[in-house]
PDB file of N, CA and C in Angstrom:
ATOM      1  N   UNK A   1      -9.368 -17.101 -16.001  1.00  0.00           N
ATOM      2  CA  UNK A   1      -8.217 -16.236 -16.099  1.00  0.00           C
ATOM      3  C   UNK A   1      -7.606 -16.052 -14.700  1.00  0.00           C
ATOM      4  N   UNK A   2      -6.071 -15.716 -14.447  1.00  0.00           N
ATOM      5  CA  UNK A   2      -6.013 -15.603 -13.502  1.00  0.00           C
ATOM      6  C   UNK A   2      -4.849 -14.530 -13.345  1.00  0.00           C
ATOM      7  N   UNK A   3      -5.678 -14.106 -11.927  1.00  0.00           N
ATOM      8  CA  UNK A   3      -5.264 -12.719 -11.822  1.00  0.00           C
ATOM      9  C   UNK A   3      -3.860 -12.396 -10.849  1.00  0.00           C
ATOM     10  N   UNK A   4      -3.308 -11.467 -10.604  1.00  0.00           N
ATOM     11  CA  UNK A   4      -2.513 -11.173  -9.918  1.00  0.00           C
ATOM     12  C   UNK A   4      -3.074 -10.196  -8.794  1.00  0.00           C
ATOM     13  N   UNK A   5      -2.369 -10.087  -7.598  1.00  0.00           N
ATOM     14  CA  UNK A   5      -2.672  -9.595  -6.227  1.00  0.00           C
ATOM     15  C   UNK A   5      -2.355  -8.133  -6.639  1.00  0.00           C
ATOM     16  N   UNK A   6      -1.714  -7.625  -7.507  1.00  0.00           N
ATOM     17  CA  UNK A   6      -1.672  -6.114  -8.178  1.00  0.00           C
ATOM     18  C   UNK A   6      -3.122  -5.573  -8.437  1.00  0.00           C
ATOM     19  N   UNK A   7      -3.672  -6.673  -9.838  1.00  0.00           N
ATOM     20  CA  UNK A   7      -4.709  -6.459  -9.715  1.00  0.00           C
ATOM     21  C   UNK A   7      -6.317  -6.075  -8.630  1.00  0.00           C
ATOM     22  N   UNK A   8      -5.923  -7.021  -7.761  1.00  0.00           N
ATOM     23  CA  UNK A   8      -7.118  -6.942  -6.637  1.00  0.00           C
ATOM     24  C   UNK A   8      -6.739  -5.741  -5.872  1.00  0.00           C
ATOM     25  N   UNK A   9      -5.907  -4.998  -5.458  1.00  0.00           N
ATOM     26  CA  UNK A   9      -5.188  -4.095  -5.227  1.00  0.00           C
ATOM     27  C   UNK A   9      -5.637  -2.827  -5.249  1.00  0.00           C
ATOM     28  N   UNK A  10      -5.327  -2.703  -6.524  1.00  0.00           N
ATOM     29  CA  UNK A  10      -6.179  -1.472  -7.592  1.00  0.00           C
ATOM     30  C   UNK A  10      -7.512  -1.225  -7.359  1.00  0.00           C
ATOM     31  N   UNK A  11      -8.385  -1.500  -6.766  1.00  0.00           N
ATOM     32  CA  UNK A  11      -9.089  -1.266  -6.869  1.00  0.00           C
ATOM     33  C   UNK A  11     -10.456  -0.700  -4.921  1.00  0.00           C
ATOM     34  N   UNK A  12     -10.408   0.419  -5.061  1.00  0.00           N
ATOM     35  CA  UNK A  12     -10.270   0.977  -3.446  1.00  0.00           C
ATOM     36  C   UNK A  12     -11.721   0.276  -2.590  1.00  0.00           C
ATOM     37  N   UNK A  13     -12.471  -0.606  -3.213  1.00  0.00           N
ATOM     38  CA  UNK A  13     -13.259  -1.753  -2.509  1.00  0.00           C
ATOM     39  C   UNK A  13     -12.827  -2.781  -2.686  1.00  0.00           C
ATOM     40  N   UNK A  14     -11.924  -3.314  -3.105  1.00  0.00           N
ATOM     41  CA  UNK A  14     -11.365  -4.717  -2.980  1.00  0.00           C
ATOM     42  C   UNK A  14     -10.392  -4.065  -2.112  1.00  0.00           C
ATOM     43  N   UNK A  15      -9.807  -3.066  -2.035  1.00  0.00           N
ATOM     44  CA  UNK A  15      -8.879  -2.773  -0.364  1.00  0.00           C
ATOM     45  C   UNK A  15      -9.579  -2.907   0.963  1.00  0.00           C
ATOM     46  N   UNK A  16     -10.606  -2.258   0.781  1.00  0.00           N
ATOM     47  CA  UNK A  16     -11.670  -2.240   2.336  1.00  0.00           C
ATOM     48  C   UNK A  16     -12.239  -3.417   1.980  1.00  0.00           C
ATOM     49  N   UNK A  17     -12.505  -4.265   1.328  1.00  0.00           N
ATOM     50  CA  UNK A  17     -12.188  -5.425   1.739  1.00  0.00           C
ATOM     51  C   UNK A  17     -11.972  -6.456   2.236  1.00  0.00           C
ATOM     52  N   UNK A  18     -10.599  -6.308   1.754  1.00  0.00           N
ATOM     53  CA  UNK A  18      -9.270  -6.949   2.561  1.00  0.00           C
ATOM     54  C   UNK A  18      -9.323  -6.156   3.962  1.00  0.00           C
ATOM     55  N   UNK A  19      -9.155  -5.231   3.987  1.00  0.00           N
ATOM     56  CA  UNK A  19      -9.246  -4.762   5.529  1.00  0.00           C
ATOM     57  C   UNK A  19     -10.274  -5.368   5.996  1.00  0.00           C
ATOM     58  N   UNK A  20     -11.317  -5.417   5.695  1.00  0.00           N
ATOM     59  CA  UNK A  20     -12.510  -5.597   6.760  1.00  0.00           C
ATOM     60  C   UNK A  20     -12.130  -7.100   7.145  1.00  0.00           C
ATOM     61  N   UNK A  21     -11.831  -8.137   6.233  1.00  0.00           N
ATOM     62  CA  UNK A  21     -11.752  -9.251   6.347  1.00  0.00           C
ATOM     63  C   UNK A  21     -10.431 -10.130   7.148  1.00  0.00           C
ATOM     64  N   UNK A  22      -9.069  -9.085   7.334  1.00  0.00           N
ATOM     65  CA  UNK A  22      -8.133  -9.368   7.762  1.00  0.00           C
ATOM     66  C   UNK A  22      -8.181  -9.550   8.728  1.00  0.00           C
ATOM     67  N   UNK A  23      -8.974  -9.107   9.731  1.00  0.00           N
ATOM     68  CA  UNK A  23      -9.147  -9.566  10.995  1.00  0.00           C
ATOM     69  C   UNK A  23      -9.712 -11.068  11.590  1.00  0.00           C
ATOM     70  N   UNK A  24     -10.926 -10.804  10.681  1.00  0.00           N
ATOM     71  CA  UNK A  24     -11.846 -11.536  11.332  1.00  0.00           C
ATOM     72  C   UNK A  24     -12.579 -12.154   9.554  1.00  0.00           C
ATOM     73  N   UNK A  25     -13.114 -13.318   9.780  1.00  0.00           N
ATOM     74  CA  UNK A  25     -13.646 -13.641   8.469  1.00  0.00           C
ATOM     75  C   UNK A  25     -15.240 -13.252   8.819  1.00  0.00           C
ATOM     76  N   UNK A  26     -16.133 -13.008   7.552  1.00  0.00           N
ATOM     77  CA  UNK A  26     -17.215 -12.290   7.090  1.00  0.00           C
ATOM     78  C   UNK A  26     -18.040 -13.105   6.073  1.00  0.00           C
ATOM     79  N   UNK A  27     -19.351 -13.090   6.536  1.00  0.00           N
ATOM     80  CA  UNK A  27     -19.820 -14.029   5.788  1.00  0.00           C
ATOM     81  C   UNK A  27     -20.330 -13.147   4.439  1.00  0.00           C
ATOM     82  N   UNK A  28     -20.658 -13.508   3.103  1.00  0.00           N
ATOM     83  CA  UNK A  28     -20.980 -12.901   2.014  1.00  0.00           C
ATOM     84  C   UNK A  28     -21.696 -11.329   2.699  1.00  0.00           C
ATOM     85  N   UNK A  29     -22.773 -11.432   2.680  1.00  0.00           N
ATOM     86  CA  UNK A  29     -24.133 -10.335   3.403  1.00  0.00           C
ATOM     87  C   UNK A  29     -23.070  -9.444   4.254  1.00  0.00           C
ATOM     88  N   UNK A  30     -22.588  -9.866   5.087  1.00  0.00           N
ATOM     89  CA  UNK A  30     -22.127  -9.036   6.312  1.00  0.00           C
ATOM     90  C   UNK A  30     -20.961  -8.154   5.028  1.00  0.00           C
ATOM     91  N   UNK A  31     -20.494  -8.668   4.546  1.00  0.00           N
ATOM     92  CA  UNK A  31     -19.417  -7.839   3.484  1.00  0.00           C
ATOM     93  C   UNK A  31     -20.389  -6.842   2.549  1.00  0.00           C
ATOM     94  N   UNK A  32     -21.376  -7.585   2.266  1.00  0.00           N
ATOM     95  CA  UNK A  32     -22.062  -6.261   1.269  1.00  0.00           C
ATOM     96  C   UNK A  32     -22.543  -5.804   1.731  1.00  0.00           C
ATOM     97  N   UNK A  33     -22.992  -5.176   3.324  1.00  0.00           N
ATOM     98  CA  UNK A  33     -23.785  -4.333   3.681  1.00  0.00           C
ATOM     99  C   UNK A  33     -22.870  -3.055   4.552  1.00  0.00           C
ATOM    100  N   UNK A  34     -21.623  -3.314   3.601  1.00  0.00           N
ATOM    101  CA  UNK A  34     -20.595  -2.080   4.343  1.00  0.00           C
ATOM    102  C   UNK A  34     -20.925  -1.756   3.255  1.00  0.00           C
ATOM    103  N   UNK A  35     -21.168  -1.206   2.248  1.00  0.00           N
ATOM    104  CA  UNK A  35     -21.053  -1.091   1.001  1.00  0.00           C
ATOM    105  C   UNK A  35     -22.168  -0.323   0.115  1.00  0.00           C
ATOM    106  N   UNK A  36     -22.355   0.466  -0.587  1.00  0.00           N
ATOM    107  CA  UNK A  36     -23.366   1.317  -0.905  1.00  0.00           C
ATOM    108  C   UNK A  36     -23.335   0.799  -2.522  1.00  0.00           C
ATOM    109  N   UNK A  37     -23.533  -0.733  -2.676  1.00  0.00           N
ATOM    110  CA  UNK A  37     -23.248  -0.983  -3.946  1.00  0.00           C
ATOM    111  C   UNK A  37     -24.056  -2.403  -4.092  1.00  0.00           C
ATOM    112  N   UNK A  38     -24.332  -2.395  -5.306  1.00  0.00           N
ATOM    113  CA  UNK A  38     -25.006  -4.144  -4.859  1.00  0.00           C
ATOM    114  C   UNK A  38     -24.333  -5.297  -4.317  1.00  0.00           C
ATOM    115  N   UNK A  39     -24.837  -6.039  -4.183  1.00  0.00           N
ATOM    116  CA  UNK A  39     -24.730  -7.504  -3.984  1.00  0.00           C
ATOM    117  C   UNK A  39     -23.658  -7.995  -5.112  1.00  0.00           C
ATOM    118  N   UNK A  40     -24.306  -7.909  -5.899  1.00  0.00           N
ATOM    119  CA  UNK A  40     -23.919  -8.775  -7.141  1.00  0.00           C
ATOM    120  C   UNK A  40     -22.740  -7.900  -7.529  1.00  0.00           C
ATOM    121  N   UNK A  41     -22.552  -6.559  -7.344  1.00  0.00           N
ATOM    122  CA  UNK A  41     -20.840  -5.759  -7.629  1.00  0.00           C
ATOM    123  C   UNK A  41     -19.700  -6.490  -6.345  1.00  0.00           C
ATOM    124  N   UNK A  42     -20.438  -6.948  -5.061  1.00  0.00           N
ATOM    125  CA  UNK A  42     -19.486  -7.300  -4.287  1.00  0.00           C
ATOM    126  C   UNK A  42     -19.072  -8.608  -4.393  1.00  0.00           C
ATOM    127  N   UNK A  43     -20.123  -9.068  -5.137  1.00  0.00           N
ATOM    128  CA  UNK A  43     -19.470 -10.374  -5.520  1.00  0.00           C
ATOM    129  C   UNK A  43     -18.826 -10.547  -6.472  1.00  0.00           C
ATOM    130  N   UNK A  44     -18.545  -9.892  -7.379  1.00  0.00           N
ATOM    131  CA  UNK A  44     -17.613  -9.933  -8.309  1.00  0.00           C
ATOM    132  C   UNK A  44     -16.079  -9.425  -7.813  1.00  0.00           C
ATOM    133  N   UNK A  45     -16.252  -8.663  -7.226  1.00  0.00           N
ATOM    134  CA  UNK A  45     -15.017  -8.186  -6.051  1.00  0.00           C
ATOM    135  C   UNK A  45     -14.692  -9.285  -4.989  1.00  0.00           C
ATOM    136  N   UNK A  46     -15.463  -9.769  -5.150  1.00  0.00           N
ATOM    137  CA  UNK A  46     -14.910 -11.330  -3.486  1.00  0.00           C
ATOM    138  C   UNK A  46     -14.460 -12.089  -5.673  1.00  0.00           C
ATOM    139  N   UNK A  47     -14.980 -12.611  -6.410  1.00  0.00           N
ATOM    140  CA  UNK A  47     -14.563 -13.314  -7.064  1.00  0.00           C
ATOM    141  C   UNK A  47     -13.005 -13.012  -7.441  1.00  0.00           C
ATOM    142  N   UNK A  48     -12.852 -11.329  -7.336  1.00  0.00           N
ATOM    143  CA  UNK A  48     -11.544 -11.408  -7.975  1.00  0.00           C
ATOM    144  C   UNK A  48     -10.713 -11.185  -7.023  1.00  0.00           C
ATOM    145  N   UNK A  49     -10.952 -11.555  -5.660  1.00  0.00           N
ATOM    146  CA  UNK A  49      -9.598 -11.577  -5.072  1.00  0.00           C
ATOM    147  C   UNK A  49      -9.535 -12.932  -4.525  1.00  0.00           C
ATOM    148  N   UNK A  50     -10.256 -13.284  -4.829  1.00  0.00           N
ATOM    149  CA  UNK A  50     -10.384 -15.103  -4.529  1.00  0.00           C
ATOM    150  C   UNK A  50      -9.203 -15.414  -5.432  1.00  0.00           C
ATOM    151  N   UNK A  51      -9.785 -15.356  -7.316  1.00  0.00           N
ATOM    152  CA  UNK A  51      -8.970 -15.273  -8.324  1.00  0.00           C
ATOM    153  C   UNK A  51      -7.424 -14.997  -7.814  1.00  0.00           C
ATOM    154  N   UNK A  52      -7.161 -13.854  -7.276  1.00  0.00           N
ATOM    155  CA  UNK A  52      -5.874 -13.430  -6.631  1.00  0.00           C
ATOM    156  C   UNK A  52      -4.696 -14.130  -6.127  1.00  0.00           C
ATOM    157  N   UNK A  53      -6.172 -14.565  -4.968  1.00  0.00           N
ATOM    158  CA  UNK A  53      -5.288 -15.514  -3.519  1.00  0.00           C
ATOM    159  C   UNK A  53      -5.422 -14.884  -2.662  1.00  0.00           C
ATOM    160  N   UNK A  54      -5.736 -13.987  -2.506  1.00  0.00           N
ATOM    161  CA  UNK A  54      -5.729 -13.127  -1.461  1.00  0.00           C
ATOM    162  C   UNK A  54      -7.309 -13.485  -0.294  1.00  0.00           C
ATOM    163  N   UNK A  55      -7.974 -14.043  -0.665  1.00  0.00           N
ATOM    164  CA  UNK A  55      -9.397 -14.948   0.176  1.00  0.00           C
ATOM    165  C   UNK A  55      -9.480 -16.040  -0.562  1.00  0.00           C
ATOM    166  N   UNK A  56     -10.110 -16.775   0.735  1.00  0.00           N
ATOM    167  CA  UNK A  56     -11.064 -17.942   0.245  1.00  0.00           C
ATOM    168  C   UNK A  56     -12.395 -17.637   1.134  1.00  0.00           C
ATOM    169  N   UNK A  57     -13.338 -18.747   0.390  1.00  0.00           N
ATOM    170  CA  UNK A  57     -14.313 -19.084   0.727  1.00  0.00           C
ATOM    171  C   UNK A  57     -14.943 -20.279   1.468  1.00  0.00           C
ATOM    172  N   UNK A  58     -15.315 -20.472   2.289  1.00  0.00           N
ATOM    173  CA  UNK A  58     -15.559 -21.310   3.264  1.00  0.00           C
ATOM    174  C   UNK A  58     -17.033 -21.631   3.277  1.00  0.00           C
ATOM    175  N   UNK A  59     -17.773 -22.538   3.098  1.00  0.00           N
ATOM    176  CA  UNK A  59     -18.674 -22.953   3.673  1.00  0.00           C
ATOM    177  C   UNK A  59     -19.172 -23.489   5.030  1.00  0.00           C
ATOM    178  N   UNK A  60     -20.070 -22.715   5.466  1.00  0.00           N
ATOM    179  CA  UNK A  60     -20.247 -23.457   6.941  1.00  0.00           C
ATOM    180  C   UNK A  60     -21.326 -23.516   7.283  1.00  0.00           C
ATOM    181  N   UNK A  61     -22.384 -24.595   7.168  1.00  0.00           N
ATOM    182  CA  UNK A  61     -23.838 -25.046   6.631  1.00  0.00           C
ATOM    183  C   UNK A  61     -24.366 -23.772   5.287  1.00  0.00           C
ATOM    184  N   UNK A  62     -25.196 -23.272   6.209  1.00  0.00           N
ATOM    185  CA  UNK A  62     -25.517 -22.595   4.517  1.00  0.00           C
ATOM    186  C   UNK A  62     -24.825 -21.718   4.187  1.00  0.00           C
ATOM    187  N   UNK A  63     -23.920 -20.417   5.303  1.00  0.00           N
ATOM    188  CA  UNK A  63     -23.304 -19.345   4.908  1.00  0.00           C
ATOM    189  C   UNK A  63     -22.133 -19.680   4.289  1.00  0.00           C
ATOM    190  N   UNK A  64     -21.428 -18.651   3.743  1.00  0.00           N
ATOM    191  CA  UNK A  64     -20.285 -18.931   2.765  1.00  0.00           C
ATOM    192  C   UNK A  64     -19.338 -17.617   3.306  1.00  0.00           C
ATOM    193  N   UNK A  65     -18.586 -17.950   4.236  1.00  0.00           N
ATOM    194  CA  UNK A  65     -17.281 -17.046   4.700  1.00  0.00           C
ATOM    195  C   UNK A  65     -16.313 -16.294   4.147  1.00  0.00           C
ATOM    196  N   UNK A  66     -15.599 -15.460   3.857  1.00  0.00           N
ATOM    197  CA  UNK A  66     -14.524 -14.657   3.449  1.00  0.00           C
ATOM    198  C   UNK A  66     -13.642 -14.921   4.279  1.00  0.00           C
ATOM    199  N   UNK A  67     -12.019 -15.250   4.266  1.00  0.00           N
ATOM    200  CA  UNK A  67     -11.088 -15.695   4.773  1.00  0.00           C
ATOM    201  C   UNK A  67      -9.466 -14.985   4.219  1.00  0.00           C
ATOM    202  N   UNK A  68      -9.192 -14.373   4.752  1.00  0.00           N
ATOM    203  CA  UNK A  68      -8.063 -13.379   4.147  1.00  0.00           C
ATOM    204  C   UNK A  68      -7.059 -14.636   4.116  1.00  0.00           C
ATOM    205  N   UNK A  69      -6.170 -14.343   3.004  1.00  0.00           N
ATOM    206  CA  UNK A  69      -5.022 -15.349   2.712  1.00  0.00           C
ATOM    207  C   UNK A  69      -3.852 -14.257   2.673  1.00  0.00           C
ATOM    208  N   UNK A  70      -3.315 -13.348   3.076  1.00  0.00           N
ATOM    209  CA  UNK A  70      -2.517 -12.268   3.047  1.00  0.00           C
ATOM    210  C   UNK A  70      -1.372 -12.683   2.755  1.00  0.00           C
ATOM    211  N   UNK A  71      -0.684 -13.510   2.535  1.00  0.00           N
ATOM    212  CA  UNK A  71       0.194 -14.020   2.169  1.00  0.00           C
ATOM    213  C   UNK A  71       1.106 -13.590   1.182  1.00  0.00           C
ATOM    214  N   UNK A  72      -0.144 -13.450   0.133  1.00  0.00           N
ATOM    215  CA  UNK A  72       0.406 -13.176  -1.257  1.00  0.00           C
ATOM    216  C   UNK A  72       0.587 -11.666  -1.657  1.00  0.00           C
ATOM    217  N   UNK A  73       0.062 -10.595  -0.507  1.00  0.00           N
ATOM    218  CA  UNK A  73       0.656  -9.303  -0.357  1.00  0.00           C
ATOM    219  C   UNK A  73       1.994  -9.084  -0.143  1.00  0.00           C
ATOM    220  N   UNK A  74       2.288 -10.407   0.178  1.00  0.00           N
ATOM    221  CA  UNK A  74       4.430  -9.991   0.298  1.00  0.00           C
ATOM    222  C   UNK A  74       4.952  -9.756  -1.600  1.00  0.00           C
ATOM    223  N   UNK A  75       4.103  -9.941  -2.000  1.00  0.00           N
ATOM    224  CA  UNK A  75       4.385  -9.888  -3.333  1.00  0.00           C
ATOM    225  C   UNK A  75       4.546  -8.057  -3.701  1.00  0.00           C
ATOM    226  N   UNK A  76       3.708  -7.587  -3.087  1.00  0.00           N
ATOM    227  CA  UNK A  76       3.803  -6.472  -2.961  1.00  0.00           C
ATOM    228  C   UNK A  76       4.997  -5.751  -2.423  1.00  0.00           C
ATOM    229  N   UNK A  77       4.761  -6.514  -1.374  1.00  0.00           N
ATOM    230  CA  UNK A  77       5.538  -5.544  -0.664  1.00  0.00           C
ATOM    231  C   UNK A  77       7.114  -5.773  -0.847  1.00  0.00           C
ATOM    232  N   UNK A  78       7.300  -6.550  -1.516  1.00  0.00           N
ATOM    233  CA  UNK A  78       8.401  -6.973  -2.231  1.00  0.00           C
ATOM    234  C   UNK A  78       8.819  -5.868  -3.718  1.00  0.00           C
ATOM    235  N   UNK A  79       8.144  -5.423  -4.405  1.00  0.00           N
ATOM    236  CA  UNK A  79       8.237  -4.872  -5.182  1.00  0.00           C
ATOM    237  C   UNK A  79       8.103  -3.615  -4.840  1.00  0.00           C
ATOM    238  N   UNK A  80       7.598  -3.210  -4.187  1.00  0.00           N
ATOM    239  CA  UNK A  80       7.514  -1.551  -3.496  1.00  0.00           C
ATOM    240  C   UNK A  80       8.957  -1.604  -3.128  1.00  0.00           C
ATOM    241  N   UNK A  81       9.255  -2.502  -1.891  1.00  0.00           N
ATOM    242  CA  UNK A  81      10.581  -2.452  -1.375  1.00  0.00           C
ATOM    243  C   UNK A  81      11.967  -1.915  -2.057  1.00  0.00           C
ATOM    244  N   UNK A  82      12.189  -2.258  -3.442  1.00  0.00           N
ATOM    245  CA  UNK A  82      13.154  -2.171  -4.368  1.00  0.00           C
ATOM    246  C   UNK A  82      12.911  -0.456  -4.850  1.00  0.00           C
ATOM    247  N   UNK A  83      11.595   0.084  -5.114  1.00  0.00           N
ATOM    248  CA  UNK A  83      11.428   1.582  -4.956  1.00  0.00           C
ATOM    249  C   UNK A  83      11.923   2.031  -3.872  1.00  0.00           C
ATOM    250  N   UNK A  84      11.631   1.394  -2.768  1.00  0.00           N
ATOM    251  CA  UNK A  84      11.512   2.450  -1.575  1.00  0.00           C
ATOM    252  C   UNK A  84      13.559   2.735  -0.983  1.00  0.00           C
ATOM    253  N   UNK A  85      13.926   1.414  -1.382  1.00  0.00           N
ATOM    254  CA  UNK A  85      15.246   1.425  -1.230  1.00  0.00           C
ATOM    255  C   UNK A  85      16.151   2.651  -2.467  1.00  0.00           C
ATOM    256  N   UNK A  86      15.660   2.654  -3.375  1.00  0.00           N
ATOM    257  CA  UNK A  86      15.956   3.548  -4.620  1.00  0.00           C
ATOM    258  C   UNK A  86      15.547   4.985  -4.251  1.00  0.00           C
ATOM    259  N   UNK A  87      14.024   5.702  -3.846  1.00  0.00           N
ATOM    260  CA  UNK A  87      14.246   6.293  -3.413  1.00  0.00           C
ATOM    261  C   UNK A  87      15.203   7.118  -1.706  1.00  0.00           C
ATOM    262  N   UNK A  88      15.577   6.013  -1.021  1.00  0.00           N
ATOM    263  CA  UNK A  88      15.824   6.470   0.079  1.00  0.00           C
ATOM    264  C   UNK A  88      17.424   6.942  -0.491  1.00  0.00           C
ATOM    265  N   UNK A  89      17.900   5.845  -1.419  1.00  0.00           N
ATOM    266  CA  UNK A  89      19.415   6.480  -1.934  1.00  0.00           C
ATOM    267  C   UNK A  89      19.490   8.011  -2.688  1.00  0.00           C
ATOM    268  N   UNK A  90      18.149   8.449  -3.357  1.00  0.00           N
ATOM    269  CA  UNK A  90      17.899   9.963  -3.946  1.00  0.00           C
ATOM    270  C   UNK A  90      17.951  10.447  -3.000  1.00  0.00           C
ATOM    271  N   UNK A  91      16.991  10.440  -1.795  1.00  0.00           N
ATOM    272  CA  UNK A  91      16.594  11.589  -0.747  1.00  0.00           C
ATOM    273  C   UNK A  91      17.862  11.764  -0.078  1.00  0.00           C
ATOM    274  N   UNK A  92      18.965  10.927   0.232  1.00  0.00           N
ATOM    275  CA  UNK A  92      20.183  10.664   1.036  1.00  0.00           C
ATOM    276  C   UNK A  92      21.293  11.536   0.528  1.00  0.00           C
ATOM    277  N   UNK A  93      21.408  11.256  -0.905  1.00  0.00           N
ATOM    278  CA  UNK A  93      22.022  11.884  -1.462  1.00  0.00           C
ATOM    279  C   UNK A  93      21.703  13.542  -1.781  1.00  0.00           C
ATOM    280  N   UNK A  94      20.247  14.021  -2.021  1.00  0.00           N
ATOM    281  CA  UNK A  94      19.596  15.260  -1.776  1.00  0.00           C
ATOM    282  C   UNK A  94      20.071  15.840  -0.800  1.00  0.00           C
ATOM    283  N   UNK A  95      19.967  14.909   0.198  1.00  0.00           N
ATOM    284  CA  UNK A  95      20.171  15.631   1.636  1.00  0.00           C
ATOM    285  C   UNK A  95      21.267  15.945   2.580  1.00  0.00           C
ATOM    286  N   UNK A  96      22.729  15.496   1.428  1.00  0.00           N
ATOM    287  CA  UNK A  96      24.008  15.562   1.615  1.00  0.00           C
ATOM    288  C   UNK A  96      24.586  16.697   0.234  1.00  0.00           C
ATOM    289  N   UNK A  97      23.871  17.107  -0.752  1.00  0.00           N
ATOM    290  CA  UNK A  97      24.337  18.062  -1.245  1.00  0.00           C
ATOM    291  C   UNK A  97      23.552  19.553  -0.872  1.00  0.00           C
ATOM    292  N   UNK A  98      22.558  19.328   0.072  1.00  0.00           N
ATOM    293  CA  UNK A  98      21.519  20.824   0.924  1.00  0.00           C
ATOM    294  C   UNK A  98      22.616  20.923   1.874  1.00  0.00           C
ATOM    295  N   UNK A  99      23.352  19.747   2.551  1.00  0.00           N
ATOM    296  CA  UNK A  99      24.134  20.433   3.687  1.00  0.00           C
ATOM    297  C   UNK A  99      25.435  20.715   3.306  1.00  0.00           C
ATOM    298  N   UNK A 100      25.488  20.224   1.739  1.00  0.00           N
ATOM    299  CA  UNK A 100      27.233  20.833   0.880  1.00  0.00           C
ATOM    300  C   UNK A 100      26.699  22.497   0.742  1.00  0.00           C
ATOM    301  N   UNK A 101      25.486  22.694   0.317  1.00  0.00           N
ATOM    302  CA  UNK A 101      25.013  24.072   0.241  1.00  0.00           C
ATOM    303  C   UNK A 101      25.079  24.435   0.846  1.00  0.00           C
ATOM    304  N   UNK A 102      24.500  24.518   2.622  1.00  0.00           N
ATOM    305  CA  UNK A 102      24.312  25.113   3.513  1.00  0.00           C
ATOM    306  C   UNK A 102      25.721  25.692   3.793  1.00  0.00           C
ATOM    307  N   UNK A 103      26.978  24.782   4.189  1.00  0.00           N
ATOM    308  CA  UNK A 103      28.596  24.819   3.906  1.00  0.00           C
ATOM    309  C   UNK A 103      28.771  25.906   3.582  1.00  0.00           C
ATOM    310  N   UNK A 104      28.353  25.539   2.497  1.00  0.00           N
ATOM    311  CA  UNK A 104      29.340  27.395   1.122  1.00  0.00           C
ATOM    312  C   UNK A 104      28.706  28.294   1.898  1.00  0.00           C
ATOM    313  N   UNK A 105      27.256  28.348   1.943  1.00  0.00           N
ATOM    314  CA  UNK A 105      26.534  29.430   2.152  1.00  0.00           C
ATOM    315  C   UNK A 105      26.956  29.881   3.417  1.00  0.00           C
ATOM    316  N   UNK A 106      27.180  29.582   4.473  1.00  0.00           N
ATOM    317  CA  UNK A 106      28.120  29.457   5.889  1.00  0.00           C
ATOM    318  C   UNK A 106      29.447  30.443   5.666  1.00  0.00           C
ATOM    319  N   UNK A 107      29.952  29.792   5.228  1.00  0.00           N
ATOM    320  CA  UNK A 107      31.142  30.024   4.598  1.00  0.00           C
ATOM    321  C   UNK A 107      31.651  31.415   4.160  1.00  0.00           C
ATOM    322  N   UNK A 108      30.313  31.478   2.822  1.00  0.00           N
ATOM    323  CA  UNK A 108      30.211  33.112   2.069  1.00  0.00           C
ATOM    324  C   UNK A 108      30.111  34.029   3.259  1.00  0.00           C
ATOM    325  N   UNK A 109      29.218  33.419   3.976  1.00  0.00           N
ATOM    326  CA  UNK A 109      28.252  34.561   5.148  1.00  0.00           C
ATOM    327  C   UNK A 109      29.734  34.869   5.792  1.00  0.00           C
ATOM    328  N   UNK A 110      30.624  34.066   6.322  1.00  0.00           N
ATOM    329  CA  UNK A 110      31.562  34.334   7.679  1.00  0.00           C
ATOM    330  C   UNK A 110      32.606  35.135   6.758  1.00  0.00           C
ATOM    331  N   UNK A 111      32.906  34.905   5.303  1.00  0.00           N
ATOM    332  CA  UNK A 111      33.786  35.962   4.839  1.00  0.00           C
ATOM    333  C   UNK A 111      33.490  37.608   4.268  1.00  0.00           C
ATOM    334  N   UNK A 112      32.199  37.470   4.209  1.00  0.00           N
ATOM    335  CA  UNK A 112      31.111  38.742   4.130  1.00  0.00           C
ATOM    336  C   UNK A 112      31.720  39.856   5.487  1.00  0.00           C
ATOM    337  N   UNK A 113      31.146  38.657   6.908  1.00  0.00           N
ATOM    338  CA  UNK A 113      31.114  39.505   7.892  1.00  0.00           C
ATOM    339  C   UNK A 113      32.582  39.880   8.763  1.00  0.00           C
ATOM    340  N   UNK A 114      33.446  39.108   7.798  1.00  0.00           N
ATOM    341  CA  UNK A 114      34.824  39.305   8.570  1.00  0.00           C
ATOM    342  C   UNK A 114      35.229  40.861   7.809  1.00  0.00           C
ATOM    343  N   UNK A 115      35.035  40.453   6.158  1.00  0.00           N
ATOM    344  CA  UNK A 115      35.110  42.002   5.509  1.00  0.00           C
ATOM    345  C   UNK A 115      34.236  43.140   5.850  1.00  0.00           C
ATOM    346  N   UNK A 116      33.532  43.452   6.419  1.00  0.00           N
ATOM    347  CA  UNK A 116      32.766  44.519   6.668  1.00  0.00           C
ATOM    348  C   UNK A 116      33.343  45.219   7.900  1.00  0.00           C
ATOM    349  N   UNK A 117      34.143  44.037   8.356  1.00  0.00           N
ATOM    350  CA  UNK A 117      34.819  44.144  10.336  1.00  0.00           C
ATOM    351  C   UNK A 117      35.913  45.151  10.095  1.00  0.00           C
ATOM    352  N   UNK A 118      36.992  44.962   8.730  1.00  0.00           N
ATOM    353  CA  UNK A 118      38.016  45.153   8.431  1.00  0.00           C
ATOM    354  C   UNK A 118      38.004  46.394   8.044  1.00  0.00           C
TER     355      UNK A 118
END
């Protein structure tokens, strides 16, 4: 089956992860011993972001490496993007009818204090 980079995502040890691995590649062991979980749960977590795209695996005599492929996070960040542009047009617009408010309210106040003068 194959998965999408959403998927691997979701899930807050396949994020640390990817972090741990983005730097620098990690051989199997060295990845599961950040981890308060078995072996065999972290390997199912390296399987599904392999699945992803988001790592590969490397052999190099006997150890077997983790290799971030980050690539396929633009996928992400591609789709956030189209939110983040949508919200910035709400907050923009929010933040041009607080200062239509502020206006009136200005406004009320200076004809308040001109009548009280009078």
């Amino acid at each position: 089956m194959r998965r999408d980079v959403f998927q691997a995502i979701a899930d807050p040890t396949r994020r640390a992860i990817i972090n741990m691995i983005a730097t620098q590649s990690l051989n199997l062991n060295a990845v599961a011993e950040n981890f308060d979980v078995s072996r065999p749960a972290i390997s199912k977590h390296i399987k599904i972001l392999t699945e992803c795209g988001l790592i590969v695996i490397k052999q190099q005599g006997r150890e077997r490496y983790c290799e971030a492929q980050l690539q396929k996070l633009n996928e992400v960040s591609g789709w956030v993007e189209q939110y983040r542009q949508f919200w910035e047009q709400k907050l923009d617009s929010l933040e041009t009818y607080l200062h239509e408010l502020q206006s009136k309210k200005n406004v009320q106040n200076k004809k308040r204090t001109n009548a009280r003068r009078k």
